[in-house]
C-alpha atoms as a PDB file:
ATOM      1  CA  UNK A   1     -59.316 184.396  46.622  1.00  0.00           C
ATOM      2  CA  UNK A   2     -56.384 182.752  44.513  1.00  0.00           C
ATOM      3  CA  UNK A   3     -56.308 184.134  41.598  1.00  0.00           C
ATOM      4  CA  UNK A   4     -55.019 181.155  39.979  1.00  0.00           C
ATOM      5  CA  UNK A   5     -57.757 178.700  40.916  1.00  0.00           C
ATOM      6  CA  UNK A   6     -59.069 177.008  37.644  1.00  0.00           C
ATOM      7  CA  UNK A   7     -55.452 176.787  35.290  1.00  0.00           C
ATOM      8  CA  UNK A   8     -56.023 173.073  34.475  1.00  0.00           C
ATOM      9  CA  UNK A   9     -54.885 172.588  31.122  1.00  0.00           C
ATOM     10  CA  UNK A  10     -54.879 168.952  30.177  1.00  0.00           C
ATOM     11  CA  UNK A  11     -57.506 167.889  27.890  1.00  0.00           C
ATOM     12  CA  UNK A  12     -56.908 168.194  24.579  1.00  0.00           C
ATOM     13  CA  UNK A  13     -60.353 168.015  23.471  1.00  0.00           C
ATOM     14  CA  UNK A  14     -61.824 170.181  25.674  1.00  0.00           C
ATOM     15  CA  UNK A  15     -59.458 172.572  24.915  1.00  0.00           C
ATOM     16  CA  UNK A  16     -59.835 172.718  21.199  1.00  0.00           C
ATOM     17  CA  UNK A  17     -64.070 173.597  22.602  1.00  0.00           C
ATOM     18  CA  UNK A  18     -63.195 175.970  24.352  1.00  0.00           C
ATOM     19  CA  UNK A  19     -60.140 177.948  22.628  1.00  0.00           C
ATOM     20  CA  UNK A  20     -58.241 176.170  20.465  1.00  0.00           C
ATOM     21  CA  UNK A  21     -61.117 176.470  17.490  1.00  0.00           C
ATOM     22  CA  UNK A  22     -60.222 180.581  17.894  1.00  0.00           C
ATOM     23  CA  UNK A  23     -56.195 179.845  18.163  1.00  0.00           C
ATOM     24  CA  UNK A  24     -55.970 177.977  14.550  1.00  0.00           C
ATOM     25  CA  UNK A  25     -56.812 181.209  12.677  1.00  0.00           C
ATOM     26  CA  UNK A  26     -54.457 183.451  14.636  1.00  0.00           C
ATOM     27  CA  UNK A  27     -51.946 181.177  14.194  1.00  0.00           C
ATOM     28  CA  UNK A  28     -52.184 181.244  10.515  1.00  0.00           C
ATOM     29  CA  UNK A  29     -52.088 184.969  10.272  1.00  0.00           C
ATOM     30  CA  UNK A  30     -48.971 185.163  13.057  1.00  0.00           C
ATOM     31  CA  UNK A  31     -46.359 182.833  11.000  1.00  0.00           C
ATOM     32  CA  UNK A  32     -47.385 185.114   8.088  1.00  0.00           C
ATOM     33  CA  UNK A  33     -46.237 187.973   9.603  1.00  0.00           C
ATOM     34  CA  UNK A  34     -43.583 186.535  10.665  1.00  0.00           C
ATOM     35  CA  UNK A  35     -42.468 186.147   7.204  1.00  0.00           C
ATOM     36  CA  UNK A  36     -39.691 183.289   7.701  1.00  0.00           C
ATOM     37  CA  UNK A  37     -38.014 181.470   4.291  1.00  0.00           C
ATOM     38  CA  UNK A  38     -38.954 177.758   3.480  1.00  0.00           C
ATOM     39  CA  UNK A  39     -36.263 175.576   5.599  1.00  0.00           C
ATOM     40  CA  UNK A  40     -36.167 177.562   9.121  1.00  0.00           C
ATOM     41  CA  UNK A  41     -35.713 174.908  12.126  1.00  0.00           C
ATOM     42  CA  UNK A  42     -38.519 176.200  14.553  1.00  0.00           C
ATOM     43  CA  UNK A  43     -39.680 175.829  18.267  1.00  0.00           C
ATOM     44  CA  UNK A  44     -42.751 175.989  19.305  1.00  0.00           C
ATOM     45  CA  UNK A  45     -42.871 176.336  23.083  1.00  0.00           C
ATOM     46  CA  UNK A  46     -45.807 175.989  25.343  1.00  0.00           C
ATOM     47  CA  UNK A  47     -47.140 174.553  22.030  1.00  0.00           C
ATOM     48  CA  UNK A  48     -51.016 173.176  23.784  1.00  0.00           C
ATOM     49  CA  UNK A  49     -52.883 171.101  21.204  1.00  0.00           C
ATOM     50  CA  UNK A  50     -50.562 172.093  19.051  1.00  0.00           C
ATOM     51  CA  UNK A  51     -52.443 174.622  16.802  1.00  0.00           C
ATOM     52  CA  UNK A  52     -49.099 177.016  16.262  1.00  0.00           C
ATOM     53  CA  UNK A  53     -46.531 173.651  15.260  1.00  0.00           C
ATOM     54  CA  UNK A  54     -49.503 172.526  12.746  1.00  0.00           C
ATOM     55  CA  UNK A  55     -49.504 175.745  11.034  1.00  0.00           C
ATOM     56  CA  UNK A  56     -45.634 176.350  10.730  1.00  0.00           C
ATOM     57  CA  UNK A  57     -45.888 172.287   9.533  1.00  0.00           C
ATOM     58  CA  UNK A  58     -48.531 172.600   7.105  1.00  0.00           C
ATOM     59  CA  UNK A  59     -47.845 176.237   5.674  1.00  0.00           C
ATOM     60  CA  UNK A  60     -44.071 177.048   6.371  1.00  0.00           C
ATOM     61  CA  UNK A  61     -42.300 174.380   5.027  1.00  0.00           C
ATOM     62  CA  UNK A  62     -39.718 174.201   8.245  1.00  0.00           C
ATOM     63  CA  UNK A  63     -37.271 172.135   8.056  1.00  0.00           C
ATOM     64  CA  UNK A  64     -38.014 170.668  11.944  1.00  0.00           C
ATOM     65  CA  UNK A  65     -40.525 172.257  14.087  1.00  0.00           C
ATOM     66  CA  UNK A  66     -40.439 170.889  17.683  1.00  0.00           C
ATOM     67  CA  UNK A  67     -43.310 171.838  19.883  1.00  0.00           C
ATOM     68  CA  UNK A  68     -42.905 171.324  23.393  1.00  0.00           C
ATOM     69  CA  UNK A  69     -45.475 171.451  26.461  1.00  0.00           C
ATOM     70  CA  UNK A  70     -45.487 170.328  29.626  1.00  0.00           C
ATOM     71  CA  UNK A  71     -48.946 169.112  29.901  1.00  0.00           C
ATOM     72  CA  UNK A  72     -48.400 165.090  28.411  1.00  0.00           C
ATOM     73  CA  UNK A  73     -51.969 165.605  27.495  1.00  0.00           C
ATOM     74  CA  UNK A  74     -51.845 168.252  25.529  1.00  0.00           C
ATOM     75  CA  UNK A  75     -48.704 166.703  24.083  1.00  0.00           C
ATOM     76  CA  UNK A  76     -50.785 163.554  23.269  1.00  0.00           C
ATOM     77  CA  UNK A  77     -53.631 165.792  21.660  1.00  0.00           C
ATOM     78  CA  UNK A  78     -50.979 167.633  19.554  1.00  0.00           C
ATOM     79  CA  UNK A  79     -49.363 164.951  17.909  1.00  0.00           C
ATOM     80  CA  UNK A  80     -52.173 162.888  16.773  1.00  0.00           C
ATOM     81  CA  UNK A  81     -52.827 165.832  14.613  1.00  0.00           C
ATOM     82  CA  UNK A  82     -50.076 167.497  13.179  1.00  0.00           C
ATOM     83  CA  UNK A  83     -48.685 166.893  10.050  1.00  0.00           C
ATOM     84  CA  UNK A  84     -44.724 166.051   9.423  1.00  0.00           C
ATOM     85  CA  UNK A  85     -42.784 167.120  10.314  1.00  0.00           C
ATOM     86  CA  UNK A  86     -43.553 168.188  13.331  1.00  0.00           C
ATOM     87  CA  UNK A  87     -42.475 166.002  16.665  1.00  0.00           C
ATOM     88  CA  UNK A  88     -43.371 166.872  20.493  1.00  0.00           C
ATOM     89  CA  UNK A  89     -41.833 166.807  23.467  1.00  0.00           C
ATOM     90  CA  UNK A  90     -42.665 166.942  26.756  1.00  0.00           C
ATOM     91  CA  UNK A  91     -41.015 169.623  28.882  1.00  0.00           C
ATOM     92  CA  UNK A  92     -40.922 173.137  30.863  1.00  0.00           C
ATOM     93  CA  UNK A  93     -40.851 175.894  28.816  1.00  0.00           C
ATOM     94  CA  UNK A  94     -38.745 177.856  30.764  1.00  0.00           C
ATOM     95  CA  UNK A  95     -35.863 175.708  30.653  1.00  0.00           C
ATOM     96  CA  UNK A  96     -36.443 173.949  27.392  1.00  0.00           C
ATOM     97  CA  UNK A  97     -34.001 171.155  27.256  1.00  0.00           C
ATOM     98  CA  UNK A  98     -32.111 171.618  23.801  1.00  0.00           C
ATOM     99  CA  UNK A  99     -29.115 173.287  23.197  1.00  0.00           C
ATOM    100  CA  UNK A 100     -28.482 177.151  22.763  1.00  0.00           C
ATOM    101  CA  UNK A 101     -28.474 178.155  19.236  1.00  0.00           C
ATOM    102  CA  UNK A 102     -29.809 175.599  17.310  1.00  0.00           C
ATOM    103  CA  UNK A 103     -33.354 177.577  15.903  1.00  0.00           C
ATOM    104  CA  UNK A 104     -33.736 179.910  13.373  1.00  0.00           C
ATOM    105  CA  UNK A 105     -37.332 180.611  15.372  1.00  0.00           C
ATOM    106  CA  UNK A 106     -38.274 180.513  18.716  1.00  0.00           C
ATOM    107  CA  UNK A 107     -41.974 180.933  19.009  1.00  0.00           C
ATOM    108  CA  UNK A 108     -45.162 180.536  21.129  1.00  0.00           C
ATOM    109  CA  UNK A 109     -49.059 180.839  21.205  1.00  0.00           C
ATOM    110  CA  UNK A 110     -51.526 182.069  23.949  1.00  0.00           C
ATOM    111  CA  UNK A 111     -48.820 180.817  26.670  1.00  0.00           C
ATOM    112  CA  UNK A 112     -46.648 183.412  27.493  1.00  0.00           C
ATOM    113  CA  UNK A 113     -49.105 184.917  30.526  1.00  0.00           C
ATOM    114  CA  UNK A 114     -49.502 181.512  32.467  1.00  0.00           C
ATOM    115  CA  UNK A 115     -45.700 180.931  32.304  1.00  0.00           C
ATOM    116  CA  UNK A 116     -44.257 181.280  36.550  1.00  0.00           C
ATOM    117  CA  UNK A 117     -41.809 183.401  35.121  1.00  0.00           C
ATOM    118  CA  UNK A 118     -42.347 184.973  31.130  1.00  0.00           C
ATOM    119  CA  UNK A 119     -39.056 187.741  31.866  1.00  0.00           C
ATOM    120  CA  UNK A 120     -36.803 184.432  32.423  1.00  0.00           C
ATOM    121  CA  UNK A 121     -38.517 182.110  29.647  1.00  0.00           C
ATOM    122  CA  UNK A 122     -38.128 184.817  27.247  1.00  0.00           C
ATOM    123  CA  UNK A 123     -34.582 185.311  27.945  1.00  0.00           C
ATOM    124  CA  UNK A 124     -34.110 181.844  27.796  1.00  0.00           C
ATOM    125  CA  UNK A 125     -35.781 181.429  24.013  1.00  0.00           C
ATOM    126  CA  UNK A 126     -33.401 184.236  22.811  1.00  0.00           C
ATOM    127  CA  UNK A 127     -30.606 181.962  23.550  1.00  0.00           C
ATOM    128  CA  UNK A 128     -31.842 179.035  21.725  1.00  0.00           C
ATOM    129  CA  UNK A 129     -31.777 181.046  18.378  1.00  0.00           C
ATOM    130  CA  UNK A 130     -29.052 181.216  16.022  1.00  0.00           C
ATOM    131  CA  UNK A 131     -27.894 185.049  15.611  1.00  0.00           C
ATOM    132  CA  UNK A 132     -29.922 186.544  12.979  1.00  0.00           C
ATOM    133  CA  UNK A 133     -33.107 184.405  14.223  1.00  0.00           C
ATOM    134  CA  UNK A 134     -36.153 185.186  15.463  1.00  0.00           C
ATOM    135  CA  UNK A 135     -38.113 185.137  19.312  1.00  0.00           C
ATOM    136  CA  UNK A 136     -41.860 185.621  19.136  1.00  0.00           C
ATOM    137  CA  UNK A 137     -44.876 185.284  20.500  1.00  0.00           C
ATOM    138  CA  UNK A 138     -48.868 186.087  20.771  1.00  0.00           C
ATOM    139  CA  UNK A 139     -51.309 186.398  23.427  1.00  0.00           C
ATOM    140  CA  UNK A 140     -54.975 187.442  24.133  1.00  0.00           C
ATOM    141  CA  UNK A 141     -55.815 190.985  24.493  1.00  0.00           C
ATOM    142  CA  UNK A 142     -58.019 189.742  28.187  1.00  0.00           C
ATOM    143  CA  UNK A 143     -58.483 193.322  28.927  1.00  0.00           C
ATOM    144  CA  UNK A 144     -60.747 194.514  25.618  1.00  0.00           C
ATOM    145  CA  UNK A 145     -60.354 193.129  22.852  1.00  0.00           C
ATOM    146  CA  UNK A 146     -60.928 189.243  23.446  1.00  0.00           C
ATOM    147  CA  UNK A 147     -64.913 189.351  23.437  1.00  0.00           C
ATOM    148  CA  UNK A 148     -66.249 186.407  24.938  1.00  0.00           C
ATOM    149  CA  UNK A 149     -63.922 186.162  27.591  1.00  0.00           C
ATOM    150  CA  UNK A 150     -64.876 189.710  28.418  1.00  0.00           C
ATOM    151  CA  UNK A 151     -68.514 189.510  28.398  1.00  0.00           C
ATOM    152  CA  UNK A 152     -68.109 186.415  30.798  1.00  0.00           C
ATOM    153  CA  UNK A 153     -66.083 188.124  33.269  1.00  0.00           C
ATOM    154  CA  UNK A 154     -68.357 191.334  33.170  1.00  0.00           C
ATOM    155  CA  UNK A 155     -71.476 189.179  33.561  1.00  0.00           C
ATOM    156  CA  UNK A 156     -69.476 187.245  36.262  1.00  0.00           C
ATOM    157  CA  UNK A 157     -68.064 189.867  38.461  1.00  0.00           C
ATOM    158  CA  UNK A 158     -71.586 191.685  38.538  1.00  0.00           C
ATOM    159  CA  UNK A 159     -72.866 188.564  39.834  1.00  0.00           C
ATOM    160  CA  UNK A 160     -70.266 188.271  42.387  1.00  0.00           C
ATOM    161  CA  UNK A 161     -67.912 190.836  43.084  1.00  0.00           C
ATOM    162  CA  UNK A 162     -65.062 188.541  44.409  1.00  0.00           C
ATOM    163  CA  UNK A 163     -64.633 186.710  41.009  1.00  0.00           C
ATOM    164  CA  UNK A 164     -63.030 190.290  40.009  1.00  0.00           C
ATOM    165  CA  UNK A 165     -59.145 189.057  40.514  1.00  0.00           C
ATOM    166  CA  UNK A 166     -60.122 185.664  38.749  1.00  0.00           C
ATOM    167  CA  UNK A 167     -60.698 187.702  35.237  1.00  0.00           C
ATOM    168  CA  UNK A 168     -57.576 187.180  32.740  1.00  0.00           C
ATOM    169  CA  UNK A 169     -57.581 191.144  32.223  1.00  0.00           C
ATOM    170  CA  UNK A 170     -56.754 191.676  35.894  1.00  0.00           C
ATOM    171  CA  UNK A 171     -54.194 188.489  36.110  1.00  0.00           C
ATOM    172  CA  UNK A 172     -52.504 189.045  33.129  1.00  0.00           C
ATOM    173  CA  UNK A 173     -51.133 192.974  32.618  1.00  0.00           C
ATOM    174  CA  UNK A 174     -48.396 191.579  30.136  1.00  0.00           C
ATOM    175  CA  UNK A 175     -51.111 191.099  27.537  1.00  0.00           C
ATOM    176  CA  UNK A 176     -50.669 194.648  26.641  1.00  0.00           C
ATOM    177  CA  UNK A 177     -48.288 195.953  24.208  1.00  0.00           C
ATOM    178  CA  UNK A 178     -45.633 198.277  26.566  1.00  0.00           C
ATOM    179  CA  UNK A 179     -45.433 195.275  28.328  1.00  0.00           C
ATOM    180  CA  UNK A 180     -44.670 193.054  26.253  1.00  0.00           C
ATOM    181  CA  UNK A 181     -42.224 195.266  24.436  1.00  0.00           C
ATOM    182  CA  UNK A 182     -40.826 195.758  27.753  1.00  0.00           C
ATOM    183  CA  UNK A 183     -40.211 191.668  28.136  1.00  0.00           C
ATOM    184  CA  UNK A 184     -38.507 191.362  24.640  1.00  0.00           C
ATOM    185  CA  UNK A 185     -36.102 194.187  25.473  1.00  0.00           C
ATOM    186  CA  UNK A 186     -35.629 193.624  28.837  1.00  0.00           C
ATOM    187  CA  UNK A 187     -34.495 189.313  27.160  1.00  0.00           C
ATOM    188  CA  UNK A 188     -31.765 192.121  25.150  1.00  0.00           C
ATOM    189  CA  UNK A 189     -33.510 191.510  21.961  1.00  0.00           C
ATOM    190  CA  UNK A 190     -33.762 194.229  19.454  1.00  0.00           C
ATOM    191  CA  UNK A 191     -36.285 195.431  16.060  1.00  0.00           C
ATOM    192  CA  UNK A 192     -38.708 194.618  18.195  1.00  0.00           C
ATOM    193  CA  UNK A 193     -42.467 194.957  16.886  1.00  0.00           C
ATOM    194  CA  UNK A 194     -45.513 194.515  18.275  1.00  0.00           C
ATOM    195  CA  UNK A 195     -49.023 194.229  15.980  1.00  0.00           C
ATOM    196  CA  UNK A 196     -52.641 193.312  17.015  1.00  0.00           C
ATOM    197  CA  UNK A 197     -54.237 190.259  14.935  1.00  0.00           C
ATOM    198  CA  UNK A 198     -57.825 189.969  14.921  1.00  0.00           C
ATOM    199  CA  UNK A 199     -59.714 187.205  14.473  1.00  0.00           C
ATOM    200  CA  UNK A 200     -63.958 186.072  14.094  1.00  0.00           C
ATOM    201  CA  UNK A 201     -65.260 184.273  16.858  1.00  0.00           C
ATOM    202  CA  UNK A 202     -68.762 183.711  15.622  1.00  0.00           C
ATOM    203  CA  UNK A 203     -70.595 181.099  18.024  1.00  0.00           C
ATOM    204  CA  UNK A 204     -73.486 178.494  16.253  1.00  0.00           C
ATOM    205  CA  UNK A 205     -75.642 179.620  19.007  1.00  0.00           C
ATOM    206  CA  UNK A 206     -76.068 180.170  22.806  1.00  0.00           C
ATOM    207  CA  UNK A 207     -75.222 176.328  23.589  1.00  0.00           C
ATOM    208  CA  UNK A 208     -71.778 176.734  21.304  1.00  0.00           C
ATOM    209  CA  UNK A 209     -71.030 179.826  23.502  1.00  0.00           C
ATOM    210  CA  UNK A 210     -71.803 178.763  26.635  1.00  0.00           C
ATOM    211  CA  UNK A 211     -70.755 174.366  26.778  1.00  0.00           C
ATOM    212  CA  UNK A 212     -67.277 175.212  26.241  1.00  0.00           C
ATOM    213  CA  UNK A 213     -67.272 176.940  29.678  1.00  0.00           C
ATOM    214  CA  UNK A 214     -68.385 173.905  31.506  1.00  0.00           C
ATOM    215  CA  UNK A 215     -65.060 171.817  30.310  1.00  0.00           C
ATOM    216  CA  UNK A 216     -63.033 173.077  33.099  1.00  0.00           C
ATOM    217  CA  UNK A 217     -60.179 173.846  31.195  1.00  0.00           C
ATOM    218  CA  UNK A 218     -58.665 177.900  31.689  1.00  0.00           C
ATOM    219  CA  UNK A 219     -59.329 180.099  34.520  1.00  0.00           C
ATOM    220  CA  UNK A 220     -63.255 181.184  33.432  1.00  0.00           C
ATOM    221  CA  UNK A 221     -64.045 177.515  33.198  1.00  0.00           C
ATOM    222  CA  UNK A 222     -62.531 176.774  36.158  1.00  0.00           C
ATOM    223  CA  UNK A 223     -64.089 179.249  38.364  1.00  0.00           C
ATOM    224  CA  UNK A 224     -67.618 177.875  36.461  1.00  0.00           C
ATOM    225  CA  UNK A 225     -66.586 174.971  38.170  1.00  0.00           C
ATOM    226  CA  UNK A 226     -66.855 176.282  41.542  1.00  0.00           C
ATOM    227  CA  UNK A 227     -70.361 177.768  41.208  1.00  0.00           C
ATOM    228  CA  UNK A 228     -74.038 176.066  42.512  1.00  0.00           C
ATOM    229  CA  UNK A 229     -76.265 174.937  39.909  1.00  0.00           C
ATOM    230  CA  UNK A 230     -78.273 177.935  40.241  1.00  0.00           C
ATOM    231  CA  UNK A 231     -75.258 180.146  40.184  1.00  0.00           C
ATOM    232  CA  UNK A 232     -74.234 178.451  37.059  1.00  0.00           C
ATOM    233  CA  UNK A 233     -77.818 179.229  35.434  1.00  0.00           C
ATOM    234  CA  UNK A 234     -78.086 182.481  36.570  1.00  0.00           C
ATOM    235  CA  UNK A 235     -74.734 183.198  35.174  1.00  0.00           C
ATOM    236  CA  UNK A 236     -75.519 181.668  31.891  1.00  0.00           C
ATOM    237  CA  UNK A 237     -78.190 184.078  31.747  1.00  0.00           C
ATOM    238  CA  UNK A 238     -76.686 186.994  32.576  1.00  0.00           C
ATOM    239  CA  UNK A 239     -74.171 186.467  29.778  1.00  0.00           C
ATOM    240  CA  UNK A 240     -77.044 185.123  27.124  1.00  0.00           C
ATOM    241  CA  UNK A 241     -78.795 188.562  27.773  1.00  0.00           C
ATOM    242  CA  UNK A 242     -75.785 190.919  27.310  1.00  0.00           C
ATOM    243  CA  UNK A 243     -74.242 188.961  24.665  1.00  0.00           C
ATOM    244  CA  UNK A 244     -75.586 190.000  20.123  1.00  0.00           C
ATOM    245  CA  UNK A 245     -77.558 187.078  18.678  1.00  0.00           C
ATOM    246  CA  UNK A 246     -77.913 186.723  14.620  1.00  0.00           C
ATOM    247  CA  UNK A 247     -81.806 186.487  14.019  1.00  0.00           C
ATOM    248  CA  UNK A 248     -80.463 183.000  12.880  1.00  0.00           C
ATOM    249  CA  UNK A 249     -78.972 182.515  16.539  1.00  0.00           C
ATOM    250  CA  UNK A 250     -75.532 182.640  15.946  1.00  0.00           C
ATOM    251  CA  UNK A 251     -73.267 185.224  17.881  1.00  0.00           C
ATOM    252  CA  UNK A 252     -70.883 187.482  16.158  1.00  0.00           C
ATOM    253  CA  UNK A 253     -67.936 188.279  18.109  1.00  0.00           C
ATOM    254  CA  UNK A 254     -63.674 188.958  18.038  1.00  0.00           C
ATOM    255  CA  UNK A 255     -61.311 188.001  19.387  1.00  0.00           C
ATOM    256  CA  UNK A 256     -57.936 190.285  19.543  1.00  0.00           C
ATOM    257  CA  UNK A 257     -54.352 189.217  20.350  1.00  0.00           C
ATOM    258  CA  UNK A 258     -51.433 191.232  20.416  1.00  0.00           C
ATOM    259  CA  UNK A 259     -47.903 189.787  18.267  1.00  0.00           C
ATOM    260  CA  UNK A 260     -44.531 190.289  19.145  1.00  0.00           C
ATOM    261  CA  UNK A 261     -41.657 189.607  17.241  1.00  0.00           C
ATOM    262  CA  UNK A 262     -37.650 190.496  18.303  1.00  0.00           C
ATOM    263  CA  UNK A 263     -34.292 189.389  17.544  1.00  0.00           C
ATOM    264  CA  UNK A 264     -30.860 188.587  19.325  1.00  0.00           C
END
């Protein structure tokens, strides 16, 4: 089966359904940590709907934040909705196309694990920051601590075994801390720290849980895709049945990434 059947990212709004809603907050908490002064030139790479370049606009006071995606859509959903003075651009993130040494920050959100290539982008981000700057970066923790996802994929792979490769936990084994500690060093950056940030994910009800993975947008919505519309029911209610409900119907869940943070 290929594993990476389903990685359509392209609409914006059925992006912000299905994940973006859960990105905002970590977001918030990341550039706190990451503790930069008021004025710092920033890029955002593999910036999405642009939940990361909002933040560092609206909270950080940057001097320029760039965010930069590849996907036109997500480019288009992204700047409708940022503040100043953050501008987009679209491009690869592995070969950004600005010149070496210009940021004070170098960061990204929930992109690092779909990049072709995350050793080489990462290598490439620490030479777009000025000495003394900053490279970072957060992604889901697919293999435990990123609750929905993992409820899905357990109530999809007992359903049908083959969907096992298709889960993010199996796909992605940077998501972890050694390895991404291992990335940052192996770029030659150095004081590098790694911290979980944990967010609520608290779902309305069963509907708000379970419409978000009929957008086809990310690997479990993708394989959703794939499935007969009794497959589709039957997996709904395999998931419905192992997943908490509020008496008041709403679901009460986390979601975990893990933070990294280096410098040149």
């Amino acid at each position: 089966m290929d594993d990476r059947r389903g990685d359509v990212w392209a609409a914006g709004d059925a992006y912000e359904r299905y994940m973006g809603r859960w990105s905002r907050p970590v977001a918030e908490r990341f550039t706190a940590w990451l503790g930069l002064p008021d004025g710092a030139r920033w890029l955002d790479v593999g910036c999405g709907t642009g939940a990361l370049t909002a933040t560092v606009a609206a909270r950080c006071r940057p001097r320029t934040v760039v965010g930069l995606d590849r996907s036109a859509g997500f480019v288009a959903s992204a700047r409708a909705a940022a503040p100043a003075p953050a501008h987009f651009v679209v491009a690869d993130a592995v070969a950004p196309p600005v010149r070496d040494g210009v940021f004070d920050a170098v960061v990204s959100g929930l992109a690092l694990n779909f990049l072709p290539a995350p050793g080489a982008a990462v290598a490439a981000w620490a030479r777009l920051v000025r000495p003394g700057g900053l490279v970072a970066a957060y992604v889901w923790d697919y293999a435990e601590g990123m609750e929905f996802l993992r409820r899905f994929w357990d109530a999809a792979v007992a359903l049908d075994p083959s969907a096992a490769p298709l889960d993010e936990a199996h796909r992605f084994p940077v998501c972890r801390p050694d390895p991404l500690r291992a990335l940052w060093t192996e770029a030659g950056l150095t004081e590098v720290t790694v911290t979980p940030i944990e967010v609520p994910t608290v779902f309305a009800d069963v509907a708000d849980l379970w419409q978000p993975f009929l957008t086809g947008q990310g690997p479990a919505p993708g394989y959703v895709t794939t499935l007969t519309p009794p497959a589709r029911d039957h997996l709904r209610d395999t998931l419905t049945r192992a997943t908490p409900t509020r008496p008041n119907g709403s679901i009460p869940l986390t979601a975990r990434s893990w933070a990294i943070k280096g410098h040149p």
